[in-house]
Protein backbone atom coordinates (compact mmCIF):
# COMPACT_ATOMS: atom_id res chain seq x y z
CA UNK A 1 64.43 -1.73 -51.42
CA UNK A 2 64.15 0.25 -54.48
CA UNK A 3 64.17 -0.32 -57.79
CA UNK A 4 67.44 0.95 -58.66
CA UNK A 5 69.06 -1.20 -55.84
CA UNK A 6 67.07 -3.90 -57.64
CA UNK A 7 68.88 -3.26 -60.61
CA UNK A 8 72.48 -2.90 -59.18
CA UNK A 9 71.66 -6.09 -56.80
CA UNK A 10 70.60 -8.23 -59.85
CA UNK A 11 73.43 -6.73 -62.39
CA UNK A 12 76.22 -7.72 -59.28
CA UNK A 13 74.74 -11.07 -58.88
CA UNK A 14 74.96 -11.76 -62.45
CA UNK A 15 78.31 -10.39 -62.80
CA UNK A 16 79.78 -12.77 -59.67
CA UNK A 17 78.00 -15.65 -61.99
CA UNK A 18 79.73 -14.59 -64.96
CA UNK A 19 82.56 -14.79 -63.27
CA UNK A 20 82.20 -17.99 -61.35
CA UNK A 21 81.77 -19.67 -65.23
CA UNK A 22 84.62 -18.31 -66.64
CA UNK A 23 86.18 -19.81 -63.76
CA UNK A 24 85.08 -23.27 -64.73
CA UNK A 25 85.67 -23.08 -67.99
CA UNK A 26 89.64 -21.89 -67.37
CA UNK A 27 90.26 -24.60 -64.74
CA UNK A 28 88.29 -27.13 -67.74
CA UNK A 29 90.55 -25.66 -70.29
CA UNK A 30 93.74 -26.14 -68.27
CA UNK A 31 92.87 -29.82 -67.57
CA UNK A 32 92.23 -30.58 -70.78
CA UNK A 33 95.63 -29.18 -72.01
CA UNK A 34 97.17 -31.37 -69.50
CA UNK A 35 95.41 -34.22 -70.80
CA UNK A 36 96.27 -33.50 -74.53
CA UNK A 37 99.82 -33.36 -73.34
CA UNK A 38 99.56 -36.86 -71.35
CA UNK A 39 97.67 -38.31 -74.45
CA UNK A 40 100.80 -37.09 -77.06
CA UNK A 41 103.52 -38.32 -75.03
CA UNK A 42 101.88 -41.59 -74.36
CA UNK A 43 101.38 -41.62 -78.19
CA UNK A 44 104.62 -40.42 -78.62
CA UNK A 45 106.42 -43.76 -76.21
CA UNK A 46 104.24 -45.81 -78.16
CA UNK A 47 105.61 -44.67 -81.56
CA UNK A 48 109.04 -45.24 -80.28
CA UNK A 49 108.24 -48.89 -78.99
CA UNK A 50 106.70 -49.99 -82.44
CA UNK A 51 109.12 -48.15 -84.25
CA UNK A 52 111.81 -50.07 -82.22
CA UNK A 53 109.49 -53.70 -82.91
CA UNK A 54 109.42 -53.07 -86.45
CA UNK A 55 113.45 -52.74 -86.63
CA UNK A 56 113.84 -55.64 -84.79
CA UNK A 57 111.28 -57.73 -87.09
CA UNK A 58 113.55 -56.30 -90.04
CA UNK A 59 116.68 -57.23 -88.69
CA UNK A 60 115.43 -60.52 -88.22
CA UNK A 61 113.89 -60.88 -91.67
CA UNK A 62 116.95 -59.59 -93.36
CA UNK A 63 119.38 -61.08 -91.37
CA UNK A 64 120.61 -64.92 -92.03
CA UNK A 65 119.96 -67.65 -89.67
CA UNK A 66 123.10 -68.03 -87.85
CA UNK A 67 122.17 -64.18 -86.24
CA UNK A 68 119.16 -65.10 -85.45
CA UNK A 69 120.14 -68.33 -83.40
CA UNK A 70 122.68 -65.94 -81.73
CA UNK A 71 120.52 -63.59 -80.88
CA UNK A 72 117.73 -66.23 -79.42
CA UNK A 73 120.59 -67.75 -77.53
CA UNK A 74 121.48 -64.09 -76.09
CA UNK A 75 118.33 -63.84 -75.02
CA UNK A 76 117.85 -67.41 -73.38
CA UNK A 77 121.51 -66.48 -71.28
CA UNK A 78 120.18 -62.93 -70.88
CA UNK A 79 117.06 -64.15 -68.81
């Protein structure tokens, strides 16, 4: 072998690894977009469901006691 086929062996070889890492790192990247996306619409239901608590807890505060026996008593018939 000579040394220019050396050179062109070793230059292809680290090309193919080049490429092989930007491989990785794409498929990484794409998974990790995923992931932020599961992660903000996760946080997203969860902003909705204390949201939703917190009106509840306000309704009840502000509200006099007769609605809030109804309510309890809709609940106990609803269950």
């Amino acid at each position: 072998m000579g040394f220019w086929t050396a050179v062109v062996a070793l230059a292809a070889i680290v090309m193919f690894g080049l490429i092989a890492i930007a491989r990785t790192n794409s498929k990484q990247q794409d998974h990790s977009e995923e992931r932020l996306s599961a992660l903000e619409d996760k946080f997203d239901r969860l902003d909705a469901d204390i949201r939703h608590r917190v009106e509840v807890l306000e309704r009840i505060v502000t509200d006099g006691n007769a609605s809030l026996k109804r309510e309890f008593e809709d609940l106990e018939k609803a269950s």
